[in-house]
C-alpha atoms as a PDB file:
ATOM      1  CA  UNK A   1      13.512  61.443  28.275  1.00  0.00           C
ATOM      2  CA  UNK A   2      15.833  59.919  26.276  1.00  0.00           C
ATOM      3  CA  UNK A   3      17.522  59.279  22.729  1.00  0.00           C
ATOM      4  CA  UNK A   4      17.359  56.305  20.716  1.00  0.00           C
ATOM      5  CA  UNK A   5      17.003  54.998  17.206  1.00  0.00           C
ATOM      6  CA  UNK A   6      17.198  58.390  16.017  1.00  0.00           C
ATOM      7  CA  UNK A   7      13.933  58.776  18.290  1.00  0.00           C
ATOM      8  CA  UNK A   8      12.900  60.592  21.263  1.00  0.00           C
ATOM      9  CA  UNK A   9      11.326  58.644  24.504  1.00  0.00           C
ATOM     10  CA  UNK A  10       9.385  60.859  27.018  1.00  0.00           C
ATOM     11  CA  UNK A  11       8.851  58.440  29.310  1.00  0.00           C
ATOM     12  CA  UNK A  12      10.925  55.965  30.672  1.00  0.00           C
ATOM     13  CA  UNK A  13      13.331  53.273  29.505  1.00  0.00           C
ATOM     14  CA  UNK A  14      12.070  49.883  30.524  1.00  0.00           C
ATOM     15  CA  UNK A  15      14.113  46.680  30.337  1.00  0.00           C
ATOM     16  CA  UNK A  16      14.671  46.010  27.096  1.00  0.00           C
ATOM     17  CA  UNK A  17      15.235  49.334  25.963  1.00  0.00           C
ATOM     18  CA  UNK A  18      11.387  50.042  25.125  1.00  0.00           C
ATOM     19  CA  UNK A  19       9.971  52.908  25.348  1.00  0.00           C
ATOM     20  CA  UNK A  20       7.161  53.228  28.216  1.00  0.00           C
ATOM     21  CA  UNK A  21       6.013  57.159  27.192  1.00  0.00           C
ATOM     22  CA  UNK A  22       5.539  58.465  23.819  1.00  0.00           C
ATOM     23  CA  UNK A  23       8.336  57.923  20.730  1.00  0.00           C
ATOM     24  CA  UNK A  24       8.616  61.042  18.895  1.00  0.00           C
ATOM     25  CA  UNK A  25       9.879  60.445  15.233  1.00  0.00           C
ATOM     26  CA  UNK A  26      11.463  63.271  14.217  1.00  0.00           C
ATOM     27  CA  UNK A  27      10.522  64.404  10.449  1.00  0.00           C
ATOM     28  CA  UNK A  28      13.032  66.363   8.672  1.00  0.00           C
ATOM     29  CA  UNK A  29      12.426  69.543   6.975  1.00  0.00           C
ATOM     30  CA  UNK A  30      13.619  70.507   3.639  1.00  0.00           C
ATOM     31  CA  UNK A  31      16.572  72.850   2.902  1.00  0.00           C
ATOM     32  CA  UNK A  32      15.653  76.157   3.132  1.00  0.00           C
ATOM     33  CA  UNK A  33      17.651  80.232   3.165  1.00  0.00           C
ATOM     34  CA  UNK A  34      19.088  81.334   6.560  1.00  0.00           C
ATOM     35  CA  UNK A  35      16.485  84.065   6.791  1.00  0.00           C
ATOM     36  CA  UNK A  36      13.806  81.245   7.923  1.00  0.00           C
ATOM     37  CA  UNK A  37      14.497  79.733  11.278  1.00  0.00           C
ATOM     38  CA  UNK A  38      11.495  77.792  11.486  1.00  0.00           C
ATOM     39  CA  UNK A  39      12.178  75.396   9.250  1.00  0.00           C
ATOM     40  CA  UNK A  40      15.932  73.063   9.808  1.00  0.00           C
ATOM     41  CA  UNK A  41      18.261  72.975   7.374  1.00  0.00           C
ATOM     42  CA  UNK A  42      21.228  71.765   8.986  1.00  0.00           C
ATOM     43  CA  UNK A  43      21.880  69.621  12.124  1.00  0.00           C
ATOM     44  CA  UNK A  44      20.683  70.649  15.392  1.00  0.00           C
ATOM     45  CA  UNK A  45      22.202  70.674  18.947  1.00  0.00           C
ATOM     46  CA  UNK A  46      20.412  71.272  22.406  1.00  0.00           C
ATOM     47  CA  UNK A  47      22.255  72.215  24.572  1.00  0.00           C
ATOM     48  CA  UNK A  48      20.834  72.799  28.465  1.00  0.00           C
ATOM     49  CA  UNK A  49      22.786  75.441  31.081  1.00  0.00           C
ATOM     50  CA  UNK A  50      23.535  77.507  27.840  1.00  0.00           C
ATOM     51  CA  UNK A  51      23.494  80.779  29.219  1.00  0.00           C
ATOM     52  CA  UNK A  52      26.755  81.117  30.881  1.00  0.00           C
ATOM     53  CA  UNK A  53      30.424  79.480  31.307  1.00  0.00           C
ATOM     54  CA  UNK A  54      30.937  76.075  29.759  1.00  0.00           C
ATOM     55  CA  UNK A  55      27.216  75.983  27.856  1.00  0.00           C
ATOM     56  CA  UNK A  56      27.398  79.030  26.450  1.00  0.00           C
ATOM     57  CA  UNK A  57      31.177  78.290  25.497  1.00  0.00           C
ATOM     58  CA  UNK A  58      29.506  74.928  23.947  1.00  0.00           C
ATOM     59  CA  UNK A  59      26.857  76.794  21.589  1.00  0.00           C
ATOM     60  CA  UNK A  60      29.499  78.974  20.453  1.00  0.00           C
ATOM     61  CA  UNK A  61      31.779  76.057  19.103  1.00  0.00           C
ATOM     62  CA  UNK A  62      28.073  74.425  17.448  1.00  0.00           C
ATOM     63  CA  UNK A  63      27.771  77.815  15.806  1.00  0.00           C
ATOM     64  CA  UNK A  64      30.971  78.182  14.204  1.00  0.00           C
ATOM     65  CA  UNK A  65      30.183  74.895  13.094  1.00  0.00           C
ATOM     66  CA  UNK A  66      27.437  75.634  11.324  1.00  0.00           C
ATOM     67  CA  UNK A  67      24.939  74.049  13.600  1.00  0.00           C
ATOM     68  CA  UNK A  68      21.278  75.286  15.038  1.00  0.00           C
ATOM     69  CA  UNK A  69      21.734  75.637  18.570  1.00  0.00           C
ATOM     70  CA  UNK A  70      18.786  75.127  20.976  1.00  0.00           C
ATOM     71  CA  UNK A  71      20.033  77.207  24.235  1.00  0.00           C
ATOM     72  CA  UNK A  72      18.376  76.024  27.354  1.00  0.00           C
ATOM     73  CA  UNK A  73      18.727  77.727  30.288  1.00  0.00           C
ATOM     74  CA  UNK A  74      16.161  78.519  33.308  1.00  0.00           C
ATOM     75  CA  UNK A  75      17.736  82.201  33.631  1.00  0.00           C
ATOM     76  CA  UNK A  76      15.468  83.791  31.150  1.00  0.00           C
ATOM     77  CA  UNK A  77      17.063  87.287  30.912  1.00  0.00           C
ATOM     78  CA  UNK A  78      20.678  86.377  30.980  1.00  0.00           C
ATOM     79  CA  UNK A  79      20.050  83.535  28.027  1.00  0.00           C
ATOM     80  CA  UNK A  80      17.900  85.603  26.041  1.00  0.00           C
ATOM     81  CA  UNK A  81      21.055  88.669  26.182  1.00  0.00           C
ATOM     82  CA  UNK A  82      23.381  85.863  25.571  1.00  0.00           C
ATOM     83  CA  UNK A  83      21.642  84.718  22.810  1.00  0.00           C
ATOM     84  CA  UNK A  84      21.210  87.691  20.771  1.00  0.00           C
ATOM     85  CA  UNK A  85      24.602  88.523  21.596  1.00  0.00           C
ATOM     86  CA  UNK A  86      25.911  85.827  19.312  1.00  0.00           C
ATOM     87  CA  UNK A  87      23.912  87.663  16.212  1.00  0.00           C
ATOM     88  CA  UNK A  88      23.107  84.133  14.710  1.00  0.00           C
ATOM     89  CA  UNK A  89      19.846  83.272  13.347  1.00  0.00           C
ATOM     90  CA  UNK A  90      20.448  79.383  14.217  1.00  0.00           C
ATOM     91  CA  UNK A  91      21.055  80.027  18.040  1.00  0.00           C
ATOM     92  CA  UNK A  92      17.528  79.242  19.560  1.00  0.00           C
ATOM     93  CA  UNK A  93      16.751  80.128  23.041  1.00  0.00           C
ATOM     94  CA  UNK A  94      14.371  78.240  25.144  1.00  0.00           C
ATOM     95  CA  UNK A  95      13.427  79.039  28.545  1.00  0.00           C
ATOM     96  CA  UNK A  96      13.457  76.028  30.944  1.00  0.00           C
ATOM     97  CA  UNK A  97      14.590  74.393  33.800  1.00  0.00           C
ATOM     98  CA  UNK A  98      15.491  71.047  33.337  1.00  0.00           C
ATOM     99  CA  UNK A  99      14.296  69.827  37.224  1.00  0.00           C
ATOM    100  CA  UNK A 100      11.100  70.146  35.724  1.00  0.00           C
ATOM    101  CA  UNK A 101       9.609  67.259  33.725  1.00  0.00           C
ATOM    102  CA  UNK A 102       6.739  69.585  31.527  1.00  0.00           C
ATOM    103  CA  UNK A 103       8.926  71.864  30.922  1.00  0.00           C
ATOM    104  CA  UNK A 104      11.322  69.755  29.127  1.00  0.00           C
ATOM    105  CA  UNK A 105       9.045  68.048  27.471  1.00  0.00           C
ATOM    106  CA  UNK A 106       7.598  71.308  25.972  1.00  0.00           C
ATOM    107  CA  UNK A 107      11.413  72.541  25.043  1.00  0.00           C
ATOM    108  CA  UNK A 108      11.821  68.944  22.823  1.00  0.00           C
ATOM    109  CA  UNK A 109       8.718  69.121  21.442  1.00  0.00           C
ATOM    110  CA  UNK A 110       9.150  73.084  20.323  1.00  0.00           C
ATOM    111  CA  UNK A 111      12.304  72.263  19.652  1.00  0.00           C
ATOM    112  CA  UNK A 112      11.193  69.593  17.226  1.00  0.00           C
ATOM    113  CA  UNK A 113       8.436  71.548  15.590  1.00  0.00           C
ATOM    114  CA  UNK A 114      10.489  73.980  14.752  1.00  0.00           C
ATOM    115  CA  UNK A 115      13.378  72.681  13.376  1.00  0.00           C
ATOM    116  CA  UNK A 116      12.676  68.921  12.601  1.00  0.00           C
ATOM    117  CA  UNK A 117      15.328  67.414  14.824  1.00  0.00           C
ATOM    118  CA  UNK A 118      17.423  66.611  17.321  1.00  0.00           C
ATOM    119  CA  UNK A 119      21.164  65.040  16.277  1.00  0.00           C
ATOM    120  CA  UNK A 120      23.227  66.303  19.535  1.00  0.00           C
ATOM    121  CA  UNK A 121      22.268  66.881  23.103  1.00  0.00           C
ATOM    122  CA  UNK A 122      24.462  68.424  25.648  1.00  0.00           C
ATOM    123  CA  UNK A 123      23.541  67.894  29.117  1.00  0.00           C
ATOM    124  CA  UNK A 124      25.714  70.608  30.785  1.00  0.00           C
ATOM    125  CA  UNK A 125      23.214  72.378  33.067  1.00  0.00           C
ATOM    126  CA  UNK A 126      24.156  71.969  36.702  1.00  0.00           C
ATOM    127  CA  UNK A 127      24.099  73.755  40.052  1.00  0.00           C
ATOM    128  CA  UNK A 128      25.816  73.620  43.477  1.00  0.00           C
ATOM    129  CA  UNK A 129      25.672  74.763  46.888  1.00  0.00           C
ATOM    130  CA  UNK A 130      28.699  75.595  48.775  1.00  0.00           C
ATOM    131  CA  UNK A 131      28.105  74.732  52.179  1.00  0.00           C
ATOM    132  CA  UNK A 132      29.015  72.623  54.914  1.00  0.00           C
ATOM    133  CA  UNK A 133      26.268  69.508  54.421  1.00  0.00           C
ATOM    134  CA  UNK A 134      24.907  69.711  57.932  1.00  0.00           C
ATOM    135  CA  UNK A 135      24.078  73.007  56.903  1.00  0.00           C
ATOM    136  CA  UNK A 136      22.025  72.170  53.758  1.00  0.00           C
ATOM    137  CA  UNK A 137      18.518  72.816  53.777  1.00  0.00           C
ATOM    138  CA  UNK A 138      16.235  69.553  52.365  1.00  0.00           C
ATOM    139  CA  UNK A 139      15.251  72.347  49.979  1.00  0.00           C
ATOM    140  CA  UNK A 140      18.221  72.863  48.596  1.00  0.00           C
ATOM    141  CA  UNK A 141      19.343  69.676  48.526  1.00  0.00           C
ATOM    142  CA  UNK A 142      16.782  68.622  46.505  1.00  0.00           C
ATOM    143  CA  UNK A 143      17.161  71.447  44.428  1.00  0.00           C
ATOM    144  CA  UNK A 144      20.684  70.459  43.323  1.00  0.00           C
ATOM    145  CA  UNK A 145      19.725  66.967  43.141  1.00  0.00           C
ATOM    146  CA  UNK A 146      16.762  67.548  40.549  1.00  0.00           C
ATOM    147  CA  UNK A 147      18.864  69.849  38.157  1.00  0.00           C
ATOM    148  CA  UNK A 148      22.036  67.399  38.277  1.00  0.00           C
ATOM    149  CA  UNK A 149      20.481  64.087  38.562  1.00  0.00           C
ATOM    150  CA  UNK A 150      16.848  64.280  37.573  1.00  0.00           C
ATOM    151  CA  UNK A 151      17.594  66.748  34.341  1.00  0.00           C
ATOM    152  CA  UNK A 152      18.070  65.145  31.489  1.00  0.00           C
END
Protein backbone atom coordinates (compact mmCIF):
# COMPACT_ATOMS: atom_id res chain seq x y z
CA UNK A 1 0.00 0.00 0.00
CA UNK A 2 1.07 3.16 -0.74
CA UNK A 3 0.44 7.07 -1.17
CA UNK A 4 0.36 8.97 -4.22
CA UNK A 5 -1.41 11.72 -6.07
CA UNK A 6 -3.36 12.34 -3.11
CA UNK A 7 -4.46 8.55 -3.74
CA UNK A 8 -4.19 5.33 -2.07
CA UNK A 9 -2.59 2.08 -3.97
CA UNK A 10 -3.38 -1.36 -2.38
CA UNK A 11 -1.42 -3.18 -4.43
CA UNK A 12 1.84 -2.72 -5.63
CA UNK A 13 3.94 -0.01 -7.26
CA UNK A 14 5.05 -1.12 -10.68
CA UNK A 15 7.68 0.65 -12.77
CA UNK A 16 6.44 3.65 -13.64
CA UNK A 17 4.81 4.45 -10.58
CA UNK A 18 1.34 2.75 -11.62
CA UNK A 19 -0.69 1.36 -9.57
CA UNK A 20 -1.11 -2.62 -9.99
CA UNK A 21 -4.12 -3.00 -7.05
CA UNK A 22 -6.96 -0.77 -6.57
CA UNK A 23 -6.60 3.41 -6.40
CA UNK A 24 -8.76 4.63 -3.74
CA UNK A 25 -9.77 8.37 -4.32
CA UNK A 26 -10.42 9.74 -1.29
CA UNK A 27 -13.75 12.04 -1.21
CA UNK A 28 -13.84 14.68 1.31
CA UNK A 29 -16.56 15.25 3.68
CA UNK A 30 -18.08 18.49 4.53
CA UNK A 31 -17.41 20.51 7.72
CA UNK A 32 -19.27 19.35 10.37
CA UNK A 33 -19.52 19.97 14.86
CA UNK A 34 -16.98 17.97 16.95
CA UNK A 35 -19.78 15.89 18.40
CA UNK A 36 -19.84 13.78 14.94
CA UNK A 37 -16.77 11.71 14.36
CA UNK A 38 -17.95 10.03 11.42
CA UNK A 39 -17.80 12.53 9.20
CA UNK A 40 -13.89 14.61 8.69
CA UNK A 41 -13.66 17.93 9.19
CA UNK A 42 -10.14 18.56 9.53
CA UNK A 43 -6.97 16.73 8.33
CA UNK A 44 -6.31 13.28 9.27
CA UNK A 45 -3.18 11.35 10.44
CA UNK A 46 -2.64 7.46 10.77
CA UNK A 47 -0.47 6.70 12.69
CA UNK A 48 0.58 2.68 13.23
CA UNK A 49 2.39 1.40 16.80
CA UNK A 50 0.17 4.15 18.48
CA UNK A 51 -0.39 2.60 21.62
CA UNK A 52 2.72 3.16 23.49
CA UNK A 53 6.21 5.20 23.56
CA UNK A 54 7.05 7.18 20.46
CA UNK A 55 3.38 6.51 18.59
CA UNK A 56 1.43 7.34 21.20
CA UNK A 57 3.82 10.43 21.92
CA UNK A 58 3.12 11.12 17.97
CA UNK A 59 -0.88 11.19 18.24
CA UNK A 60 -0.59 13.36 21.10
CA UNK A 61 1.41 16.17 19.18
CA UNK A 62 -1.49 15.51 15.97
CA UNK A 63 -4.05 16.20 18.66
CA UNK A 64 -2.90 19.31 20.04
CA UNK A 65 -2.76 20.16 16.59
CA UNK A 66 -6.02 19.85 15.88
CA UNK A 67 -5.78 16.78 13.79
CA UNK A 68 -8.00 13.31 13.64
CA UNK A 69 -5.76 10.72 14.67
CA UNK A 70 -6.20 7.13 13.38
CA UNK A 71 -4.27 4.99 16.25
CA UNK A 72 -3.12 1.69 14.99
CA UNK A 73 -1.85 -0.66 17.10
CA UNK A 74 -2.20 -4.69 17.24
CA UNK A 75 -2.42 -4.50 21.24
CA UNK A 76 -6.11 -4.07 21.39
CA UNK A 77 -6.56 -3.40 25.16
CA UNK A 78 -3.62 -1.20 25.80
CA UNK A 79 -4.63 1.15 22.54
CA UNK A 80 -8.14 1.19 23.24
CA UNK A 81 -7.11 2.54 27.30
CA UNK A 82 -4.69 4.77 25.62
CA UNK A 83 -7.06 6.09 23.47
CA UNK A 84 -9.77 7.07 25.67
CA UNK A 85 -7.26 8.31 27.92
CA UNK A 86 -6.58 11.25 25.67
CA UNK A 87 -10.54 12.30 26.05
CA UNK A 88 -10.54 13.48 22.32
CA UNK A 89 -13.27 12.76 20.02
CA UNK A 90 -10.74 12.93 16.88
CA UNK A 91 -8.34 10.16 18.28
CA UNK A 92 -9.59 6.97 16.38
CA UNK A 93 -8.46 3.62 17.39
CA UNK A 94 -8.12 0.79 15.04
CA UNK A 95 -7.11 -2.58 15.89
CA UNK A 96 -4.45 -4.07 13.54
CA UNK A 97 -1.32 -5.47 12.95
CA UNK A 98 0.41 -4.12 10.23
CA UNK A 99 2.36 -7.76 9.23
CA UNK A 100 -0.89 -8.50 8.00
CA UNK A 101 -1.92 -7.41 4.49
CA UNK A 102 -6.17 -7.66 5.11
CA UNK A 103 -5.93 -6.19 7.95
CA UNK A 104 -4.44 -3.06 6.75
CA UNK A 105 -6.30 -2.87 4.04
CA UNK A 106 -9.53 -2.96 6.17
CA UNK A 107 -7.91 -0.12 8.69
CA UNK A 108 -7.45 2.36 5.27
CA UNK A 109 -10.50 1.60 3.97
CA UNK A 110 -12.48 2.23 7.55
CA UNK A 111 -10.33 4.73 7.99
CA UNK A 112 -11.44 6.36 4.76
CA UNK A 113 -15.12 5.77 5.17
CA UNK A 114 -15.18 7.33 8.07
CA UNK A 115 -13.43 10.31 7.85
CA UNK A 116 -12.83 11.00 4.06
CA UNK A 117 -9.06 11.00 4.10
CA UNK A 118 -5.80 10.35 4.60
CA UNK A 119 -3.16 13.60 4.53
CA UNK A 120 -0.32 12.06 6.99
CA UNK A 121 0.86 8.57 7.66
CA UNK A 122 3.25 7.64 10.32
CA UNK A 123 4.86 4.40 9.99
CA UNK A 124 6.24 4.00 13.57
CA UNK A 125 5.11 0.48 14.50
CA UNK A 126 8.06 -1.81 15.06
CA UNK A 127 9.26 -4.74 17.15
CA UNK A 128 12.52 -6.44 18.24
CA UNK A 129 13.95 -9.39 19.72
CA UNK A 130 16.83 -9.22 21.98
CA UNK A 131 18.76 -12.16 21.47
CA UNK A 132 21.87 -13.53 20.34
CA UNK A 133 20.93 -14.35 16.35
CA UNK A 134 21.96 -17.97 16.51
CA UNK A 135 19.42 -18.08 19.00
CA UNK A 136 16.49 -16.67 16.94
CA UNK A 137 13.78 -18.85 16.11
CA UNK A 138 12.70 -18.64 12.03
CA UNK A 139 9.47 -17.69 13.80
CA UNK A 140 10.52 -14.90 15.26
CA UNK A 141 12.57 -13.76 12.82
CA UNK A 142 10.03 -13.53 10.54
CA UNK A 143 7.92 -12.02 12.93
CA UNK A 144 10.14 -8.93 13.29
CA UNK A 145 10.79 -8.89 9.72
CA UNK A 146 6.96 -8.66 8.66
CA UNK A 147 6.09 -5.81 11.23
CA UNK A 148 9.38 -3.71 10.32
CA UNK A 149 9.82 -4.42 6.74
CA UNK A 150 6.62 -5.81 5.30
CA UNK A 151 4.23 -3.12 7.35
CA UNK A 152 3.55 -0.35 5.66
Amino acid sequence: MWLNDGGICTGQREAGGACSGQFTMPIPISTVGEDNVTQQDGNVAMITGAARGIGLATAKRFLAEGWHVVMIDRLGDLLQKEARALGSNRAHPIVCDVSVPDQVSSAVTETLETLGRIDALVNNAGIAEFAPLLETSFETWTEVMATNLNGP
